[in-house]
N, C-alpha and C. Protein backbone atom coordinates (compact mmCIF):
# COMPACT_ATOMS: atom_id res chain seq x y z
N UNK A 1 -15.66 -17.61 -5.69
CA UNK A 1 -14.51 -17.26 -6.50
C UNK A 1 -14.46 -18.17 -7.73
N UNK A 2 -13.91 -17.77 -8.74
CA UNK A 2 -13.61 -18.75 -9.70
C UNK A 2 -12.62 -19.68 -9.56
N UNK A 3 -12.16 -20.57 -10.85
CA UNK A 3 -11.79 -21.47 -10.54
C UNK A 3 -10.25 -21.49 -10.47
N UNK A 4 -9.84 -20.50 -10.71
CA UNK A 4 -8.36 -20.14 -10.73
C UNK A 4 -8.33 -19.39 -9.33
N UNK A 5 -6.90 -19.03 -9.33
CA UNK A 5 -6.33 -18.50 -8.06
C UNK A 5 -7.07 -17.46 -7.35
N UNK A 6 -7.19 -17.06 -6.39
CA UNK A 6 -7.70 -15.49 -5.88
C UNK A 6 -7.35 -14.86 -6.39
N UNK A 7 -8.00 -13.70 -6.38
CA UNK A 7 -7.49 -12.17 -7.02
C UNK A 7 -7.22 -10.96 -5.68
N UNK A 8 -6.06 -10.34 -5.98
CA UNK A 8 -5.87 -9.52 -4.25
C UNK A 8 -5.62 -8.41 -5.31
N UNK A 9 -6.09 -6.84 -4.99
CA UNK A 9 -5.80 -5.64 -5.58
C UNK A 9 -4.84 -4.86 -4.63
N UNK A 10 -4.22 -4.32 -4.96
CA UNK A 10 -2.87 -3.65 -4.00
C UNK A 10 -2.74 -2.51 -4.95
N UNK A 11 -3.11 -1.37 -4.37
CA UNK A 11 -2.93 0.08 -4.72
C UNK A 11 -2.15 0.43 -3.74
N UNK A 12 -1.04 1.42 -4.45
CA UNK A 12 0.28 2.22 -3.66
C UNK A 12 -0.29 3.85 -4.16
N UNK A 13 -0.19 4.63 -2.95
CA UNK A 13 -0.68 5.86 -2.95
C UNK A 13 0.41 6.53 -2.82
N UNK A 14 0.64 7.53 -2.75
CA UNK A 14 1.98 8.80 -2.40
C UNK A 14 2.19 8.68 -1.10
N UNK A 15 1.47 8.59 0.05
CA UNK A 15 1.99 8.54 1.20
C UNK A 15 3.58 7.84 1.70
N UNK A 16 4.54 8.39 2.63
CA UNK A 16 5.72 7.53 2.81
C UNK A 16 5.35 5.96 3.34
N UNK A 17 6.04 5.30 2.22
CA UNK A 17 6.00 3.40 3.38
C UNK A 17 6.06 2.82 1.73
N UNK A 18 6.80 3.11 0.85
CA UNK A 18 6.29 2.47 -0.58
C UNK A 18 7.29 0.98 -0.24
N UNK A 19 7.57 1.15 0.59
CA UNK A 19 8.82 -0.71 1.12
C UNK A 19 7.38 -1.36 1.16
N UNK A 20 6.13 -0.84 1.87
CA UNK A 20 4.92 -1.64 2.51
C UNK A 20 4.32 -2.47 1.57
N UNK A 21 4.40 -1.51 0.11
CA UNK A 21 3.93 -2.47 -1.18
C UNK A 21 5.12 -3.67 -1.81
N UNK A 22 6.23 -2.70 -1.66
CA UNK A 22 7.07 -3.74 -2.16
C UNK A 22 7.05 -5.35 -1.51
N UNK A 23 7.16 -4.90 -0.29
CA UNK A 23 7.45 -6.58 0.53
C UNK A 23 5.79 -7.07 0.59
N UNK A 24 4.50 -6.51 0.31
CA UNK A 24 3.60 -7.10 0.17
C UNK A 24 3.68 -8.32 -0.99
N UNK A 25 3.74 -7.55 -2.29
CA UNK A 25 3.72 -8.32 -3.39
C UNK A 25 4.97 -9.32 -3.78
N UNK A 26 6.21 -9.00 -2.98
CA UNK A 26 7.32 -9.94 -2.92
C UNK A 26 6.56 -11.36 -1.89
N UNK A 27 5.76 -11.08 -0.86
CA UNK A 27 5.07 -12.25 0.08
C UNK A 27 4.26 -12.86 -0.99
N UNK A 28 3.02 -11.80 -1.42
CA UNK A 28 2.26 -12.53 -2.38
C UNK A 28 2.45 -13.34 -3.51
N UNK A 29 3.69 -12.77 -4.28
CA UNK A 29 4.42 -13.50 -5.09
C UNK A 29 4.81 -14.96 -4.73
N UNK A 30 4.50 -15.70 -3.69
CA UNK A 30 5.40 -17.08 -3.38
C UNK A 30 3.87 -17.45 -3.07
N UNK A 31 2.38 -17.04 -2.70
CA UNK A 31 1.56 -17.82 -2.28
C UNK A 31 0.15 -18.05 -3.99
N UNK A 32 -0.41 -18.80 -3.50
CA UNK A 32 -1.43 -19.11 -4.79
C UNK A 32 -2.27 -17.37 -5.26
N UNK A 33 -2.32 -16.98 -5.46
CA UNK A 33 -3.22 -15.70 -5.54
C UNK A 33 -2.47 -14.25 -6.69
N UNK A 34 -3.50 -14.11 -7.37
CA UNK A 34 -3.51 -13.14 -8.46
C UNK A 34 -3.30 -12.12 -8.09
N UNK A 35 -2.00 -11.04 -8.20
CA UNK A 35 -2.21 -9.69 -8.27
C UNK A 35 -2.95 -9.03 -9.02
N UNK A 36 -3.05 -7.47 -8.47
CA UNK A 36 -3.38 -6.65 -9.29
C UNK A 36 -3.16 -5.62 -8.73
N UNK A 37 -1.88 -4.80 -9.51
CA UNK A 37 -1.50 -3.43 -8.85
C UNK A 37 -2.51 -2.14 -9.68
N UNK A 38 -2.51 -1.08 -8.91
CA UNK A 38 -2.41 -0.03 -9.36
C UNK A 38 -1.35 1.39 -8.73
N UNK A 39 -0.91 2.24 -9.14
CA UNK A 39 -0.06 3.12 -8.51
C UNK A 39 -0.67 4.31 -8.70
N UNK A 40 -0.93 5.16 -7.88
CA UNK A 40 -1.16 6.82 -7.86
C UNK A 40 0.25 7.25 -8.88
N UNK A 41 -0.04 8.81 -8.94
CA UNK A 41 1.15 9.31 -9.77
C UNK A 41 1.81 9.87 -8.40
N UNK A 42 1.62 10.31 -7.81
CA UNK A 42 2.02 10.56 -6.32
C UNK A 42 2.59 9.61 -5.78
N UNK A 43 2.21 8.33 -6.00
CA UNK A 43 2.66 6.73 -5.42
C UNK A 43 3.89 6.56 -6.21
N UNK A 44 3.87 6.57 -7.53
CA UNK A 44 5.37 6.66 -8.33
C UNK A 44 6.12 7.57 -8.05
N UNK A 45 5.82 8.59 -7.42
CA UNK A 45 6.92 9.73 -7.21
C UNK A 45 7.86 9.04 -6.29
N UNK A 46 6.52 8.81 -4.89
CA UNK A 46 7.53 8.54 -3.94
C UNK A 46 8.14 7.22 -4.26
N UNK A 47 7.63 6.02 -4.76
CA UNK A 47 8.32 5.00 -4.92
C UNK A 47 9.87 5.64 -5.39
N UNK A 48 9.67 6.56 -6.23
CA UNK A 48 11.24 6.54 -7.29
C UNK A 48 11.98 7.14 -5.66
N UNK A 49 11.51 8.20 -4.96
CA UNK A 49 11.85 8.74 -4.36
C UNK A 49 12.50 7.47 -3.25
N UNK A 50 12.27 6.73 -2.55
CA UNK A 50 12.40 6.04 -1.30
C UNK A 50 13.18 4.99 -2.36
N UNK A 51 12.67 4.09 -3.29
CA UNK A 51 13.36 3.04 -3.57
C UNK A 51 14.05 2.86 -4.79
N UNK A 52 14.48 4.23 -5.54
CA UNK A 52 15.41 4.54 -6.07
C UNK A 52 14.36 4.37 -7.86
N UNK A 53 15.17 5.17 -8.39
CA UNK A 53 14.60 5.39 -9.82
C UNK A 53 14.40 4.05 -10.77
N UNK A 54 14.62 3.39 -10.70
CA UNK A 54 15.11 2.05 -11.51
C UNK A 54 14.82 1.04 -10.67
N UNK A 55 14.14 1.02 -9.07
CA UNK A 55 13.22 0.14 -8.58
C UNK A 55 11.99 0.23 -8.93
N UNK A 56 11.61 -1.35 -8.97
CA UNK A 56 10.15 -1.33 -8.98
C UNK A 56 9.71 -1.98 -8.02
N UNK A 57 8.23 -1.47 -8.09
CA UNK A 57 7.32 -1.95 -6.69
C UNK A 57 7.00 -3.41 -6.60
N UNK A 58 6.99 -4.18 -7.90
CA UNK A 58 6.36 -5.63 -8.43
C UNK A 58 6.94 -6.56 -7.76
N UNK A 59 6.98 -7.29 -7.85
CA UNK A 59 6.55 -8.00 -8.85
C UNK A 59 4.65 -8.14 -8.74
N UNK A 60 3.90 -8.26 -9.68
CA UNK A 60 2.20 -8.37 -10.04
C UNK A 60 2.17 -8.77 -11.12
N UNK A 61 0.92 -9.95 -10.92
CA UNK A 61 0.59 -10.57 -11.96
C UNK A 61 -0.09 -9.66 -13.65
N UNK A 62 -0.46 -8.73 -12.65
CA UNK A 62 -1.21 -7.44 -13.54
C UNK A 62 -0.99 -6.14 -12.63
N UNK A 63 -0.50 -5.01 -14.11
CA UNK A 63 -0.62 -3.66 -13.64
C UNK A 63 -1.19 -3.09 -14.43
N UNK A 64 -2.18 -1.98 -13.82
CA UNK A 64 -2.97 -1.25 -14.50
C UNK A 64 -3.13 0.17 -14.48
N UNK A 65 -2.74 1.02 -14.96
CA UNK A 65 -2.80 2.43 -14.92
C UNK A 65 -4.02 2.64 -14.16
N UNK A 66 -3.33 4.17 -13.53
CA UNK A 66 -4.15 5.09 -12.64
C UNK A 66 -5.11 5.60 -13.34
N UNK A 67 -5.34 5.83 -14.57
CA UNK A 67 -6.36 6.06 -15.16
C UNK A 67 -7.14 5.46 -16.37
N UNK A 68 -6.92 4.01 -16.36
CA UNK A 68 -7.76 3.11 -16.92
C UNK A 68 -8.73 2.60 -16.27
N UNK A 69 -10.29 3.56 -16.19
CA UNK A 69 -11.34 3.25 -15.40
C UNK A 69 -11.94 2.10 -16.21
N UNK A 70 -11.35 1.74 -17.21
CA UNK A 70 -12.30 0.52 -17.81
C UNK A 70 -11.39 -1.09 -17.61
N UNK A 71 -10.62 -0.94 -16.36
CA UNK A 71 -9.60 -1.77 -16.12
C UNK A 71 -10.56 -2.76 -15.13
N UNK A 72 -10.60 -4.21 -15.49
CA UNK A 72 -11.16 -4.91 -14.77
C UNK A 72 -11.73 -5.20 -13.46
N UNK A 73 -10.63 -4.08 -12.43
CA UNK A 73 -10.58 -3.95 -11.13
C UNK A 73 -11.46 -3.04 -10.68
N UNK A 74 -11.72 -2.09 -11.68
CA UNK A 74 -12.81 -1.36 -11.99
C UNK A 74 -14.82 -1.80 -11.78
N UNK A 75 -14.68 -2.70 -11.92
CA UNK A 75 -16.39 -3.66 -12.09
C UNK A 75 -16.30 -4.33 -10.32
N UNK A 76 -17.38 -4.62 -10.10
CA UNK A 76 -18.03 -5.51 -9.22
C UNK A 76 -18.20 -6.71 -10.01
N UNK A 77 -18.33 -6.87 -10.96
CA UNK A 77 -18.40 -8.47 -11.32
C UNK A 77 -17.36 -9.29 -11.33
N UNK A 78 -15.78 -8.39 -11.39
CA UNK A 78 -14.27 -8.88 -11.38
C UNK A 78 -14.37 -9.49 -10.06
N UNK A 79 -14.34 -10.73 -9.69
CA UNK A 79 -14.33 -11.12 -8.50
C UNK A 79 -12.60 -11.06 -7.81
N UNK A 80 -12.70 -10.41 -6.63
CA UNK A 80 -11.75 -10.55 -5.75
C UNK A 80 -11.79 -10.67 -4.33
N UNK A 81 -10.62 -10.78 -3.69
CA UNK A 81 -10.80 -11.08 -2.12
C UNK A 81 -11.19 -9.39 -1.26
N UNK A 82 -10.44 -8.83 -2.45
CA UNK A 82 -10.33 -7.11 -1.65
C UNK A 82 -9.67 -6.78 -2.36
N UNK A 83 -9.33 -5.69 -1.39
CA UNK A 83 -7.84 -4.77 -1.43
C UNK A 83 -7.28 -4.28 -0.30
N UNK A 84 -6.02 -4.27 -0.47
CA UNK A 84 -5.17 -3.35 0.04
C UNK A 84 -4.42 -1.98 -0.15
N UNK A 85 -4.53 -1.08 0.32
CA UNK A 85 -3.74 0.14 -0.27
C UNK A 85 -2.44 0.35 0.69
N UNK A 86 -1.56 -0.03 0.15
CA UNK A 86 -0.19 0.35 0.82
C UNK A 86 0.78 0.74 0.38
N UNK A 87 1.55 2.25 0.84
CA UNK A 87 0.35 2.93 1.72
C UNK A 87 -0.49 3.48 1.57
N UNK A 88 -1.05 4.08 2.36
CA UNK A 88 -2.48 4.78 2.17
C UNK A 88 -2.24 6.33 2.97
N UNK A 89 -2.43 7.22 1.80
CA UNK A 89 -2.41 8.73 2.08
C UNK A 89 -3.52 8.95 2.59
N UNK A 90 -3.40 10.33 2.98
CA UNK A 90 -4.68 10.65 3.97
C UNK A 90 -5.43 11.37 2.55
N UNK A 91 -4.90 11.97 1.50
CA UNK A 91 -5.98 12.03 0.57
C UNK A 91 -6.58 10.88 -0.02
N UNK A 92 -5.63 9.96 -0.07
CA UNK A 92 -6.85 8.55 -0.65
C UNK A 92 -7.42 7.94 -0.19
N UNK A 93 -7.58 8.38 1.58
CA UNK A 93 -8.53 7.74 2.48
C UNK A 93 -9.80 8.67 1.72
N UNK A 94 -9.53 9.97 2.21
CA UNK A 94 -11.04 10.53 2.06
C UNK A 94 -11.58 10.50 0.68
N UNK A 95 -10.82 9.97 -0.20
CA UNK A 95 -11.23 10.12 -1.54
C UNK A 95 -12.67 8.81 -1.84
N UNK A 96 -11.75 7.98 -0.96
CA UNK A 96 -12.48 6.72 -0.60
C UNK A 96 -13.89 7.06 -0.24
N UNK A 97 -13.60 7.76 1.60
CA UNK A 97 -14.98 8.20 2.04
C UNK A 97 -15.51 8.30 1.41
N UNK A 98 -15.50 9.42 0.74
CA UNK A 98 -16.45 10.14 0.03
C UNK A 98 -17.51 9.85 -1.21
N UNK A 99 -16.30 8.57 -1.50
CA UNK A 99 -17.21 7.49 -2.64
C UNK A 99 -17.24 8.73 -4.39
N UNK A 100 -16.56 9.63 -4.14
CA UNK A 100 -16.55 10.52 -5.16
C UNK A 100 -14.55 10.49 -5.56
N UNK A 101 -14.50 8.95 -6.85
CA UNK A 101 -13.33 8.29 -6.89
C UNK A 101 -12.76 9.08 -8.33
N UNK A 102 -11.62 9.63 -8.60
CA UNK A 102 -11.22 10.08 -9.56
C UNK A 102 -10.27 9.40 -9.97
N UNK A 103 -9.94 8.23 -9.69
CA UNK A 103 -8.54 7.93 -10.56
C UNK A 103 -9.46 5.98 -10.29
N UNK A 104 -8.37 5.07 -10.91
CA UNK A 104 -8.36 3.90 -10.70
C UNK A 104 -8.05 3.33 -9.32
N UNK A 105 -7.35 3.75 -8.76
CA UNK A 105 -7.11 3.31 -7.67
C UNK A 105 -8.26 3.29 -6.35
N UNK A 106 -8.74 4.85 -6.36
CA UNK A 106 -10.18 4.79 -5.29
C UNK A 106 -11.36 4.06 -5.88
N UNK A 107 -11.22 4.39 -7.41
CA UNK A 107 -12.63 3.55 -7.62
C UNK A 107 -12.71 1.93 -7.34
N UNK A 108 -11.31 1.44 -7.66
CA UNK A 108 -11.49 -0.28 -7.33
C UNK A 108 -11.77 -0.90 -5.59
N UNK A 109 -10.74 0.63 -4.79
CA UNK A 109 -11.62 0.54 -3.70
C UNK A 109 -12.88 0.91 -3.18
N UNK A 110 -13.63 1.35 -4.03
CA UNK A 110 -15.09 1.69 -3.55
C UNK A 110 -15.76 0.89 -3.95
N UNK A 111 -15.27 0.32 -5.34
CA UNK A 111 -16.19 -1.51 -5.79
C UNK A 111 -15.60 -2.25 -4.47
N UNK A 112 -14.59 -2.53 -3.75
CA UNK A 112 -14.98 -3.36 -2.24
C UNK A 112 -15.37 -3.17 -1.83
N UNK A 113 -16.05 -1.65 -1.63
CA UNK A 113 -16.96 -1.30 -0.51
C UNK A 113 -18.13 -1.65 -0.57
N UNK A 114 -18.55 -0.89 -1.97
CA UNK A 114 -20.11 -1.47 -2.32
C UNK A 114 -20.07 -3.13 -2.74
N UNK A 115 -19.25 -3.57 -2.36
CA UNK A 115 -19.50 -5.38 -2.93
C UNK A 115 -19.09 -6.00 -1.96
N UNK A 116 -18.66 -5.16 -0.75
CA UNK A 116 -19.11 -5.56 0.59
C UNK A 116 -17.71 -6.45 0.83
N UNK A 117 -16.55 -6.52 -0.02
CA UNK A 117 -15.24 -7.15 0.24
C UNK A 117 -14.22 -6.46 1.07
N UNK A 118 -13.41 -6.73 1.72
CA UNK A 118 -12.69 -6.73 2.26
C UNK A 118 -11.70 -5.73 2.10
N UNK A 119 -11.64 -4.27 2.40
CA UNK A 119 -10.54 -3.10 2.05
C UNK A 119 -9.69 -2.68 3.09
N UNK A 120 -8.15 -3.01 3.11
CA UNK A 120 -7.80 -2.09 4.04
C UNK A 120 -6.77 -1.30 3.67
N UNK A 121 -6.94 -0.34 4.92
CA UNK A 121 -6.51 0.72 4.15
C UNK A 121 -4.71 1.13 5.41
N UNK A 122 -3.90 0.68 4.57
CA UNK A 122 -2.75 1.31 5.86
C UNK A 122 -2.11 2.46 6.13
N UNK A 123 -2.85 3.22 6.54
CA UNK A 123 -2.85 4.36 6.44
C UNK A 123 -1.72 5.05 7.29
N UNK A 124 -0.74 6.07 6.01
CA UNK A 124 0.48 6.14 6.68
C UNK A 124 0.95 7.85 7.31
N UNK A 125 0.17 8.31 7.77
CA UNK A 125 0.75 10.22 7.97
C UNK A 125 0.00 10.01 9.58
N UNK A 126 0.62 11.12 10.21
CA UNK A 126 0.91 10.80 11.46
C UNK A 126 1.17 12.44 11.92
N UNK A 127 1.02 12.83 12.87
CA UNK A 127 -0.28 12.94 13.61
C UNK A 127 -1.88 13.11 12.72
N UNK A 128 -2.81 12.72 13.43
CA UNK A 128 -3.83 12.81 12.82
C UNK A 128 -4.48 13.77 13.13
N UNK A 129 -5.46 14.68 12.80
CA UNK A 129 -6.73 15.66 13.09
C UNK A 129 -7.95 14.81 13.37
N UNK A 130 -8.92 16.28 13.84
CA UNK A 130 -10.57 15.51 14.14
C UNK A 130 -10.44 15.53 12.75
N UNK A 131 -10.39 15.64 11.26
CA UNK A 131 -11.41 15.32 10.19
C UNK A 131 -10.73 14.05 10.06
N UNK A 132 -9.68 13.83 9.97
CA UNK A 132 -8.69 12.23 9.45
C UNK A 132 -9.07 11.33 10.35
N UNK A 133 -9.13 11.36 12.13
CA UNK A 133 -10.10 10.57 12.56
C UNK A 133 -12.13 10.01 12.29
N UNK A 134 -12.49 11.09 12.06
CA UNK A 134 -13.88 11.19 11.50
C UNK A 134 -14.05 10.44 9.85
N UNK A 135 -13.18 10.21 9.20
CA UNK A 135 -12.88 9.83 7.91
C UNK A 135 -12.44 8.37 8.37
N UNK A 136 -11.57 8.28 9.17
CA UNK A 136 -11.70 6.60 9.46
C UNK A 136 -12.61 6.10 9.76
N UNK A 137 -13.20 6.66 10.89
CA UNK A 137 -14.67 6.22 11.76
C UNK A 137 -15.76 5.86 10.85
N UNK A 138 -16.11 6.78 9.39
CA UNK A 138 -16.78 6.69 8.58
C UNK A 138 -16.17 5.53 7.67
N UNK A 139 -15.04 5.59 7.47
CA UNK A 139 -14.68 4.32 6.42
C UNK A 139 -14.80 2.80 7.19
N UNK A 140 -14.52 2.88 8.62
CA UNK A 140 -14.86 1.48 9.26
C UNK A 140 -16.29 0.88 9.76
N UNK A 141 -17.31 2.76 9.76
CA UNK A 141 -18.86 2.31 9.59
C UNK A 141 -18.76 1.17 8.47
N UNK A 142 -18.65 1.96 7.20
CA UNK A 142 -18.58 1.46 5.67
C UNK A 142 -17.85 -0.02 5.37
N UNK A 143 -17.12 -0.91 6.30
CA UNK A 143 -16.57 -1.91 6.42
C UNK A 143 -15.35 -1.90 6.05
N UNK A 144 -14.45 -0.66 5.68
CA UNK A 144 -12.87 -0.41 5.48
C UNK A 144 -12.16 -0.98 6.98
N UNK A 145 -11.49 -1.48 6.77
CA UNK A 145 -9.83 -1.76 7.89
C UNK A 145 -9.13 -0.58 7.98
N UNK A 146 -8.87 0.13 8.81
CA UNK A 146 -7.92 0.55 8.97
C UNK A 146 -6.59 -0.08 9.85
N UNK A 147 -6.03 0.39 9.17
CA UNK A 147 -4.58 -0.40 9.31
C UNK A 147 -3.08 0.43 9.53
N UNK A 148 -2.87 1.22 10.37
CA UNK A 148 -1.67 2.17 9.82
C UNK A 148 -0.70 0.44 10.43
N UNK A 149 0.47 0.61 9.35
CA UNK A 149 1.71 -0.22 10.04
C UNK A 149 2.15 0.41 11.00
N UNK A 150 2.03 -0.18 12.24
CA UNK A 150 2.84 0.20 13.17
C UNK A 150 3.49 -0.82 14.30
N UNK A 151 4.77 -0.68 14.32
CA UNK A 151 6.08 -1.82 14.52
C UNK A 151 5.05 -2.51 15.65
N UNK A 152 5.50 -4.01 15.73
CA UNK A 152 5.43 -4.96 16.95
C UNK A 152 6.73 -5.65 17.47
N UNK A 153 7.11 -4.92 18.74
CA UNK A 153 8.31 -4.67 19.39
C UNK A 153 8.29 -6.14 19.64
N UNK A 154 7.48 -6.69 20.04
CA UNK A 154 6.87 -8.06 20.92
C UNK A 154 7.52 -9.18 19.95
N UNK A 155 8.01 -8.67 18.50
CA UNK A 155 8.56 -9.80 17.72
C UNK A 155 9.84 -9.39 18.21
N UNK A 156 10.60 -8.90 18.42
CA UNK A 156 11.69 -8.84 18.95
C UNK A 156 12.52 -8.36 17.16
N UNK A 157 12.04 -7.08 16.73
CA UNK A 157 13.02 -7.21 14.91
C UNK A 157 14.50 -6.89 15.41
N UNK A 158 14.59 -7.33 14.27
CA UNK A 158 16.41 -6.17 14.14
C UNK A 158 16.56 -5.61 13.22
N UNK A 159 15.64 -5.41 12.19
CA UNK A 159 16.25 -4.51 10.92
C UNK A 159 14.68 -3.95 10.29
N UNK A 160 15.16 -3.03 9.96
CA UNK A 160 13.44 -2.11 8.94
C UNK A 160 12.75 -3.45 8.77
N UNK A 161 13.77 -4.52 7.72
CA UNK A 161 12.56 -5.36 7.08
C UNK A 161 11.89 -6.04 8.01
N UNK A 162 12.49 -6.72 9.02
CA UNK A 162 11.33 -6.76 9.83
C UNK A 162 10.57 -6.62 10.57
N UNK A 163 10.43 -4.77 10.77
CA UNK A 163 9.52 -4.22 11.03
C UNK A 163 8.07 -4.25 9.72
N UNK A 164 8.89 -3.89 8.90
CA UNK A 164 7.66 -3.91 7.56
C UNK A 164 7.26 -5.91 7.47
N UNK A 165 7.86 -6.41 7.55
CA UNK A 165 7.52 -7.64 6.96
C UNK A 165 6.10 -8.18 8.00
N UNK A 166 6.48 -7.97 9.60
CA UNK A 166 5.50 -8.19 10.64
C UNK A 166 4.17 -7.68 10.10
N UNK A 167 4.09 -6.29 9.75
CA UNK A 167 2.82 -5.17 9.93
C UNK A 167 2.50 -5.58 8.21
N UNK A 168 3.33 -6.41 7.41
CA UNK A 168 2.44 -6.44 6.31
C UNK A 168 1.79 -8.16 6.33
N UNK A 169 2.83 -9.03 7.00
CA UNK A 169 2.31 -10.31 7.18
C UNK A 169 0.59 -9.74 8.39
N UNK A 170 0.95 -9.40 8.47
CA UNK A 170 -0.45 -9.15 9.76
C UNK A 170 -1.48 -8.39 8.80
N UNK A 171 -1.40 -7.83 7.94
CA UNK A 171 -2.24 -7.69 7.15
C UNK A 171 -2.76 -8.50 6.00
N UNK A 172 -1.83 -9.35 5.31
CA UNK A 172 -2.14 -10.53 4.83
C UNK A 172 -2.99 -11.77 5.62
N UNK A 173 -2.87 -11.58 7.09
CA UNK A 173 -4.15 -11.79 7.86
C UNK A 173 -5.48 -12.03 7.72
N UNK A 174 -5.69 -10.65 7.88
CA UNK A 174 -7.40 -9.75 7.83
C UNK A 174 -7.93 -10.56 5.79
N UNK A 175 -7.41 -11.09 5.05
CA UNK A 175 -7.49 -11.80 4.24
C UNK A 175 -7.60 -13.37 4.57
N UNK A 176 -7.18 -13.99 5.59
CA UNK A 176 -6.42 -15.24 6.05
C UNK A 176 -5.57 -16.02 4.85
N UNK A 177 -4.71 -14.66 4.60
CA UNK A 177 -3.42 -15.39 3.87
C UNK A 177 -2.41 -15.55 4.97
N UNK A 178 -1.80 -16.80 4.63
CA UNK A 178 -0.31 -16.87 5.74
C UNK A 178 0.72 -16.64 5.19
N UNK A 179 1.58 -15.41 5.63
CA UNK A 179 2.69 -15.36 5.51
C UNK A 179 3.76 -16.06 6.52
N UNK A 180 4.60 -16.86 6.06
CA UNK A 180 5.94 -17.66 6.85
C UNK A 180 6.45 -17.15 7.98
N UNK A 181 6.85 -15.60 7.38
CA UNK A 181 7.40 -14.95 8.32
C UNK A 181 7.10 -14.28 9.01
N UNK A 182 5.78 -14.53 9.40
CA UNK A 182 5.27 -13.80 10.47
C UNK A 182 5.48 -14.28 12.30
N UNK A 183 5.80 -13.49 13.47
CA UNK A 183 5.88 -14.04 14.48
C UNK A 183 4.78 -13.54 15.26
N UNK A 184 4.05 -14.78 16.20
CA UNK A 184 3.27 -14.97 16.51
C UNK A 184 3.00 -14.98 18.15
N UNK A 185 2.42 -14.40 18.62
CA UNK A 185 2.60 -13.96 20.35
C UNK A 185 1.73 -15.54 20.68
N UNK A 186 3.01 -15.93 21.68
CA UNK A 186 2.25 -17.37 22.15
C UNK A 186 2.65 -18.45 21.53
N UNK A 187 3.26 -18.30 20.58
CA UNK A 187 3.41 -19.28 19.33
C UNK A 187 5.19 -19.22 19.02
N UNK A 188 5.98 -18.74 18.21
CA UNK A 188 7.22 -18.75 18.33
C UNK A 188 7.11 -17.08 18.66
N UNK A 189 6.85 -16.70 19.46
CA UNK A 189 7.12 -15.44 20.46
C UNK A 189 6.88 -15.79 21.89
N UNK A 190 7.91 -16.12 22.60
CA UNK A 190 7.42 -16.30 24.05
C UNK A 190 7.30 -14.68 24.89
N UNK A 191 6.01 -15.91 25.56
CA UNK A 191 5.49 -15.11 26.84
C UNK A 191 6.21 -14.73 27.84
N UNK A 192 6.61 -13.51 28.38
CA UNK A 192 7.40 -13.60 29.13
C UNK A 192 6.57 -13.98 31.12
N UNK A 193 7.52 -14.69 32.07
CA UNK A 193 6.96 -15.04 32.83
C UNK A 193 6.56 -13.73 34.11
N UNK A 194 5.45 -13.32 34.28
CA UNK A 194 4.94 -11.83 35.16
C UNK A 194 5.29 -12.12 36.08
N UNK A 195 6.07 -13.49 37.00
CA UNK A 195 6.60 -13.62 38.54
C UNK A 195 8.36 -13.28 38.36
């Protein structure tokens, strides 16, 4: 890496969960490391849609249009840790697969792929088919994460946020970034006793 901070890419797709980006880059925002958003136009819909017209997804050090393929995030030589896509539609999984990227957002994830970094993908629609399973299977040959958020009862939450805050600190993980607020089985989550 260079000599400045990490670089983390965080693409928001149309799929429902646009809280998943928000409280990502609100975590990332307090630790050493460089954003870099991009948003689908589908991803802005629903953002306006779920977190109101006049929210934004940011805070990021850098945002870059969905269709500025000459946007830094764009190259393999832009060094970064990865990416994250949250969330992740089931069209921008396979867009991924397929390695045939039309906007900014799949192509910066297919430079992780071919540069062998770190992509995951939290993939948010539910129930799945044989092709949406077969499309993961192929993206985790290819070294993608899959990741759908899905709650950990075992922290004991009480409110949405920390359902989202758990399943995105746990993805700041698979990076070995630490988020604060994450709870930890064994650690400040007790075990309960099986006698």
């Amino acid at each position: 890496m260079s000599e400045k901070q990490p670089r983390l890419i965080v693409g928001v797709s149309g799929a429902s969960g646009t809280i998943y980006a928000q409280t990502l880059l609100a975590m990332l925002a307090d630790m050493p490391v460089e954003t870099h958003l991009v948003v689908s136009k589908a991803g802005r819909l629903t953002a306006a849609y779920e977190l109101g017209a006049n929210t934004t997804i940011g805070p990021a050090d850098h945002t870059h249009g969905i269709a500025d393929i000459g946007a830094p995030i764009a190259s393999g030589s832009f060094e970064t840790l990865g990416m994250i896509v949250a969330p992740c539609s089931i069209r921008t999984m396979a867009e991924i697969a397929t390695g045939v990227t039309s906007t900014l957002l799949t192509r910066a994830a297919d430079v992780c792929l071919k540069e062998r970094r770190r992509l995951v993908l939290m993939v948010r629609e539910t129930p799945f088919h044989l092709g949406h399973l077969r499309t993961m299977t192929a993206l985790t040959e290819m070294g993608a994460v899959i990741a759908p958020p899905l709650p950990a009862f075992y922290a004991a939450p009480q409110t949405i946020e920390d359902l989202v805050h758990q399943s995105v600190a746990r993805t700041l993980d698979l990076f070995n970034l630490k988020a604060p607020s994450i709870h930890r089985w064994g650690e400040d989550v007790d075990r309960p006793d099986p006698n």
